[in-house]
N, C-alpha and C. Protein backbone atom coordinates (compact mmCIF):
# COMPACT_ATOMS: atom_id res chain seq x y z
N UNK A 1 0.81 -1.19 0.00
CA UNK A 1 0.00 0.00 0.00
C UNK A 1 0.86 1.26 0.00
N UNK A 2 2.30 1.30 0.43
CA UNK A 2 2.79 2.30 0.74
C UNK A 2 3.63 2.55 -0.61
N UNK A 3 3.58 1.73 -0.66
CA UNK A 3 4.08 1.71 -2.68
C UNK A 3 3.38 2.83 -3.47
N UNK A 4 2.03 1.89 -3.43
CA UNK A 4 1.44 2.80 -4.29
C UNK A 4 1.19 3.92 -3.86
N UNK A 5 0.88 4.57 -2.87
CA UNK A 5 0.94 5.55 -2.36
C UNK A 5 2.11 6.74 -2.92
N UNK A 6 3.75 6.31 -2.48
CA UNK A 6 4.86 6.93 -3.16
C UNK A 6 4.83 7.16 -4.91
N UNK A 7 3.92 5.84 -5.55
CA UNK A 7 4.19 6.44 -6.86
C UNK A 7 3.07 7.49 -7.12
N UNK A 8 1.92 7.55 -6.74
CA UNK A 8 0.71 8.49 -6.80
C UNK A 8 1.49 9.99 -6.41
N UNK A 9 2.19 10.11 -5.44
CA UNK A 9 2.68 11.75 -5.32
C UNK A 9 3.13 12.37 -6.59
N UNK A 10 3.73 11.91 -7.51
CA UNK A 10 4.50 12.14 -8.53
C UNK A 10 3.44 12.69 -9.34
N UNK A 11 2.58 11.98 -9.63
CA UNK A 11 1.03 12.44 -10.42
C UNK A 11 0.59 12.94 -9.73
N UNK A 12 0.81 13.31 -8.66
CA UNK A 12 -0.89 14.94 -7.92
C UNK A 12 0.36 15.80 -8.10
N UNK A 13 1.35 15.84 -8.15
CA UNK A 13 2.65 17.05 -8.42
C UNK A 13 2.38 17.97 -9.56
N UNK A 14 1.94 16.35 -10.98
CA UNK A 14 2.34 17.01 -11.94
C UNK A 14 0.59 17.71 -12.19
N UNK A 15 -0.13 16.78 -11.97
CA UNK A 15 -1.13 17.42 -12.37
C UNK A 15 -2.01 18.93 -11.63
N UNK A 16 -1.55 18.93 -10.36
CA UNK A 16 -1.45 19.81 -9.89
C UNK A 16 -0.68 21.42 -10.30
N UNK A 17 0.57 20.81 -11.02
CA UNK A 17 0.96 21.92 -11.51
C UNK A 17 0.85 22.32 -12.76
N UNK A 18 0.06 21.34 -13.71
CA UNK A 18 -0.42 21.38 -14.76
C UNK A 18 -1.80 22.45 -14.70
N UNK A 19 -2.33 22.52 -13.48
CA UNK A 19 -3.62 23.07 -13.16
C UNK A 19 -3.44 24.51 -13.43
N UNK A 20 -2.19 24.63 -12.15
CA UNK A 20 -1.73 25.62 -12.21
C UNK A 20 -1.17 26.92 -13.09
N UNK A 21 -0.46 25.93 -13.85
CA UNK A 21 0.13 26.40 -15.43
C UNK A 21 -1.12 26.87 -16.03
N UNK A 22 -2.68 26.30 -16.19
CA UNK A 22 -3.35 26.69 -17.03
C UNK A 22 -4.54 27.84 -16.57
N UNK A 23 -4.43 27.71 -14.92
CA UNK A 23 -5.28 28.97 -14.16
C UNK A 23 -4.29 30.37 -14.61
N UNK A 24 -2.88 30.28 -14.53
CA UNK A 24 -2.48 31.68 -15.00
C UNK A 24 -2.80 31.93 -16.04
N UNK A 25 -2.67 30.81 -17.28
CA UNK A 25 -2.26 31.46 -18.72
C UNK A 25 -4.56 31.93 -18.96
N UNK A 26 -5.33 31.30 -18.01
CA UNK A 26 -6.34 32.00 -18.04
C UNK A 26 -6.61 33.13 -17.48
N UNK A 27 -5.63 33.41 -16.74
CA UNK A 27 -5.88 35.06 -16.01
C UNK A 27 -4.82 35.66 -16.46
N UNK A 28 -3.85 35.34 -17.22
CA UNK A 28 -3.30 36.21 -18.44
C UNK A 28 -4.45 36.42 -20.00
N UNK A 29 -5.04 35.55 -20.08
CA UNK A 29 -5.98 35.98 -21.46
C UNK A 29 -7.17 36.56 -20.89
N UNK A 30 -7.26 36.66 -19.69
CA UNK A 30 -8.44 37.71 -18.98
C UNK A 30 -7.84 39.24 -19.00
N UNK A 31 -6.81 39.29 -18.36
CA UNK A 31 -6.26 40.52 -18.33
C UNK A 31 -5.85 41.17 -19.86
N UNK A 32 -5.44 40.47 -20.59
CA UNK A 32 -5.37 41.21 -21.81
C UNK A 32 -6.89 41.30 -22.74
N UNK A 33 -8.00 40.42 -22.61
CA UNK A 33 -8.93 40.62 -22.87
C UNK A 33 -9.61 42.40 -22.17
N UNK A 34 -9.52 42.24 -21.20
CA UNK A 34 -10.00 43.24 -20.26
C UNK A 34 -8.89 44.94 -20.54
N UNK A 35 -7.92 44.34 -20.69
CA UNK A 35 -7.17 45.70 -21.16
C UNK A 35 -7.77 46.72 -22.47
N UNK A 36 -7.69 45.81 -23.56
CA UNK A 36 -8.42 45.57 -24.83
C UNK A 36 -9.64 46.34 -24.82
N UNK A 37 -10.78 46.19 -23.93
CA UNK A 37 -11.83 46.31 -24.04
C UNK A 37 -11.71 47.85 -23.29
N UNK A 38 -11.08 48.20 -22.53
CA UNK A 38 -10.94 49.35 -21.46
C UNK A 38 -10.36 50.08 -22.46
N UNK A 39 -9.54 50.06 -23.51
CA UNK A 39 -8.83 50.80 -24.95
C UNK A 39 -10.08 51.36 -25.65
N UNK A 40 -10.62 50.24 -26.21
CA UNK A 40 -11.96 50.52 -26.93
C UNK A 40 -12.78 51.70 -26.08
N UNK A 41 -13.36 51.00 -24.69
CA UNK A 41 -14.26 52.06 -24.08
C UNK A 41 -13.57 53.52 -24.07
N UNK A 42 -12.26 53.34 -24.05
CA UNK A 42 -11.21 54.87 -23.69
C UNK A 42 -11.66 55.50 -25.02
N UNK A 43 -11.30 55.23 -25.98
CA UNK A 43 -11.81 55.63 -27.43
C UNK A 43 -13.00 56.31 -27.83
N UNK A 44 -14.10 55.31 -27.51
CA UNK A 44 -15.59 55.50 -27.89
C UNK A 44 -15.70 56.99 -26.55
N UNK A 45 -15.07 56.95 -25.48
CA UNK A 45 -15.76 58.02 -24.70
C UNK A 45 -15.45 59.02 -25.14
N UNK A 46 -13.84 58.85 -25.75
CA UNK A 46 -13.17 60.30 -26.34
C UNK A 46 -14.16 60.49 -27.69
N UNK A 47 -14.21 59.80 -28.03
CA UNK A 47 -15.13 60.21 -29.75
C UNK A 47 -16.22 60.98 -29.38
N UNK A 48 -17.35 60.16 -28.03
CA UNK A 48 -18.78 60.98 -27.65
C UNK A 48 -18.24 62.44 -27.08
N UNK A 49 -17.23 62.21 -25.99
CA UNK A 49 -16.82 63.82 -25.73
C UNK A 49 -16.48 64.90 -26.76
N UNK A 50 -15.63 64.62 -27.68
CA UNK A 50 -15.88 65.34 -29.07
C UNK A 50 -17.34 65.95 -30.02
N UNK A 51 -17.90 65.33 -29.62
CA UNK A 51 -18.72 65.72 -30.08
C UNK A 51 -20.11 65.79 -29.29
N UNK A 52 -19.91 65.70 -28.52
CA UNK A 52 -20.51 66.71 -26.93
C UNK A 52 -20.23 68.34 -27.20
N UNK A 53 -18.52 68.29 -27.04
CA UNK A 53 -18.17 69.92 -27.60
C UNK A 53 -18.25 70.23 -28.46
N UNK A 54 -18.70 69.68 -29.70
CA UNK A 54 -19.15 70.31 -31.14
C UNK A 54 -20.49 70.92 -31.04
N UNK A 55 -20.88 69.70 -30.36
CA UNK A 55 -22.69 70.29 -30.05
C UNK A 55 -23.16 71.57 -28.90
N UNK A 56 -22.00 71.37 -28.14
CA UNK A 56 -22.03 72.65 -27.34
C UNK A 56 -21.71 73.58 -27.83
N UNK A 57 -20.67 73.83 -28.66
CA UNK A 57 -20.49 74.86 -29.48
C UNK A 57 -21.36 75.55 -30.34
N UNK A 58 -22.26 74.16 -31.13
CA UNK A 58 -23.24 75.08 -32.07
C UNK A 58 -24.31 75.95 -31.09
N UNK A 59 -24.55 75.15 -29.95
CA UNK A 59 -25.67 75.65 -29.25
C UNK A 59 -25.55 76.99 -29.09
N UNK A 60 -23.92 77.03 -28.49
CA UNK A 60 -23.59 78.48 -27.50
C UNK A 60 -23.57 79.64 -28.46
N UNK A 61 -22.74 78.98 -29.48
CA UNK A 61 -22.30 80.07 -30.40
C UNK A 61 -23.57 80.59 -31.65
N UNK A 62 -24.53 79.60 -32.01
CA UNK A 62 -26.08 79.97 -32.81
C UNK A 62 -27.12 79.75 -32.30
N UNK A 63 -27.12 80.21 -30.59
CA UNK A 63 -28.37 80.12 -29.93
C UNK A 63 -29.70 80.18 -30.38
N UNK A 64 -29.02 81.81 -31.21
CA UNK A 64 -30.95 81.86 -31.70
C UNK A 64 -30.91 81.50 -32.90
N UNK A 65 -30.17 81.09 -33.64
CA UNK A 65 -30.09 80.54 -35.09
C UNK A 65 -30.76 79.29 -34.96
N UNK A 66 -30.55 78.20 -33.88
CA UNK A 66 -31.22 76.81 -33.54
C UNK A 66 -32.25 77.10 -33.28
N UNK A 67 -32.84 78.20 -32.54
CA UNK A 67 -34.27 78.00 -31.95
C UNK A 67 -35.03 77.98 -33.21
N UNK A 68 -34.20 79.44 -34.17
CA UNK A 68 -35.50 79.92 -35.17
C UNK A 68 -35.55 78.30 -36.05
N UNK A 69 -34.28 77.99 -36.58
CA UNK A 69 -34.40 76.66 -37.22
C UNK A 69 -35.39 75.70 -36.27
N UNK A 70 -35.19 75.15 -35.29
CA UNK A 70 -36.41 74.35 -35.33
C UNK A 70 -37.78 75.07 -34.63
N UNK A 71 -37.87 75.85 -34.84
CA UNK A 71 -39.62 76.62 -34.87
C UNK A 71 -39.65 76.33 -36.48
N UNK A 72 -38.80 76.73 -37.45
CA UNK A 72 -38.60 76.65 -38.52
C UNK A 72 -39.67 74.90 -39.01
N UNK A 73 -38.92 73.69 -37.98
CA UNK A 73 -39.04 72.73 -38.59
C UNK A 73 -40.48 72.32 -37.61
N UNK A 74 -41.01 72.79 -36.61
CA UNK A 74 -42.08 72.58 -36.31
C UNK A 74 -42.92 73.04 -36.84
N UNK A 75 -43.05 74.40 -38.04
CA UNK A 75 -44.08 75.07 -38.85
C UNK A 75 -44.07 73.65 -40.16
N UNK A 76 -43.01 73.28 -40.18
CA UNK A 76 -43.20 72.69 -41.28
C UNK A 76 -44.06 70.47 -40.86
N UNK A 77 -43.99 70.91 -39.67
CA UNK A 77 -44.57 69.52 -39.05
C UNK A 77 -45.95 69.78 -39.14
N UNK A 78 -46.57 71.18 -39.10
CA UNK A 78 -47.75 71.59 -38.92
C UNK A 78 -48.45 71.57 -40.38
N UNK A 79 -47.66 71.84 -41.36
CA UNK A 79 -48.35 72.12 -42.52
C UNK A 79 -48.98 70.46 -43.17
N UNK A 80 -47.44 69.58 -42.36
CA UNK A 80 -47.78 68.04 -42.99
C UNK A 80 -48.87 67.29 -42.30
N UNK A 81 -49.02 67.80 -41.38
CA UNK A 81 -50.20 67.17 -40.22
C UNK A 81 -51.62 67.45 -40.84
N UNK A 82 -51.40 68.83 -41.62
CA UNK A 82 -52.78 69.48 -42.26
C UNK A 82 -52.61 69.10 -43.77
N UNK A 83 -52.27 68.20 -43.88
CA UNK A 83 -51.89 67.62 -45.38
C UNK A 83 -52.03 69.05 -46.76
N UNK A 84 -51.42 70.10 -45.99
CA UNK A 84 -51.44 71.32 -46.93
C UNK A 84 -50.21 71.53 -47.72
N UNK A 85 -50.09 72.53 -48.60
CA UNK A 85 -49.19 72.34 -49.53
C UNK A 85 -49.57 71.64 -50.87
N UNK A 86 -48.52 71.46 -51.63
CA UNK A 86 -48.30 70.19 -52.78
C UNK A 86 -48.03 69.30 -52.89
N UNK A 87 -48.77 68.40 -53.29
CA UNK A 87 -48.09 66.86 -53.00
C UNK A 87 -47.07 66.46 -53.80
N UNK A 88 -45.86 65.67 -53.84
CA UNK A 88 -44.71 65.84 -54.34
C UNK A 88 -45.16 64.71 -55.42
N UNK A 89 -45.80 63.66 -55.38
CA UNK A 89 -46.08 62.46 -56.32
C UNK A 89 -47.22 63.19 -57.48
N UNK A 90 -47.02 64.09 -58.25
CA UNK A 90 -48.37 64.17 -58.93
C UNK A 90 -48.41 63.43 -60.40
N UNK A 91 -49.65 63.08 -60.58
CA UNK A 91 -49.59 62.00 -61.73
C UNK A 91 -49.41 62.63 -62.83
N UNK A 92 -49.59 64.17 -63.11
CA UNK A 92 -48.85 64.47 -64.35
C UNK A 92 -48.38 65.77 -64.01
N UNK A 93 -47.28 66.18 -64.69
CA UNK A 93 -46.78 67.10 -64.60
C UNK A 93 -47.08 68.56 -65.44
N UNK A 94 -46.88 69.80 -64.45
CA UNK A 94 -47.47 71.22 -64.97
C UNK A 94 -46.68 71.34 -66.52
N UNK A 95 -47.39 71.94 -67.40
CA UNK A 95 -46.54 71.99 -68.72
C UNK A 95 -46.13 74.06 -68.18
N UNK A 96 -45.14 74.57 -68.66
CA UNK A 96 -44.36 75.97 -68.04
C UNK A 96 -43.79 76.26 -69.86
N UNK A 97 -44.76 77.17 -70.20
CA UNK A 97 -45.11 77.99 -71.20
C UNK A 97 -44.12 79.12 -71.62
């Protein structure tokens, strides 16, 4: 019994450190996974902040230029709601003399 016993250590050694070997090289492909992804997010936030300050800019700098434009585009929501105007599909066209 004590036999087998001495040859069994040799195998919980290796496989044990076989375990081991493969828990790091998984928390090495975690950490570079996770680096990776923290690059990307660094990126995408810088891109939205860019253009956060573009949009702040138009605001600050054509305050009333935006308002009149969309009063602009709500007169024109009003006219389509009242199906007024010209309709753009007409089945024949004006003859211009």
């Amino acid at each position: 019994m004590i036999p087998i016993f001495a040859l069994c250590i040799p195998m919980v050694v290796v496989w044990t450190k076989h375990k081991q070997k493969i828990a790091e090289l998984q928390l090495h492909t975690t950490a570079n996974d996770t680096a990776e992804r923290a690059a990307q997010y660094a990126a995408q936030v810088q891109k939205l902040e860019d253009r956060v300050r573009v949009l702040e800019r138009i605001v600050t700098d054509g305050g009333y230029n935006v308002a009149t434009q969309i009063e602009a585009l709500r007169d024109t929501r009003k006219v389509e709601e009242n199906n007024s105007g010209i309709p753009l599909d007409l089945p024949t066209k004006e003859r211009v003399q």
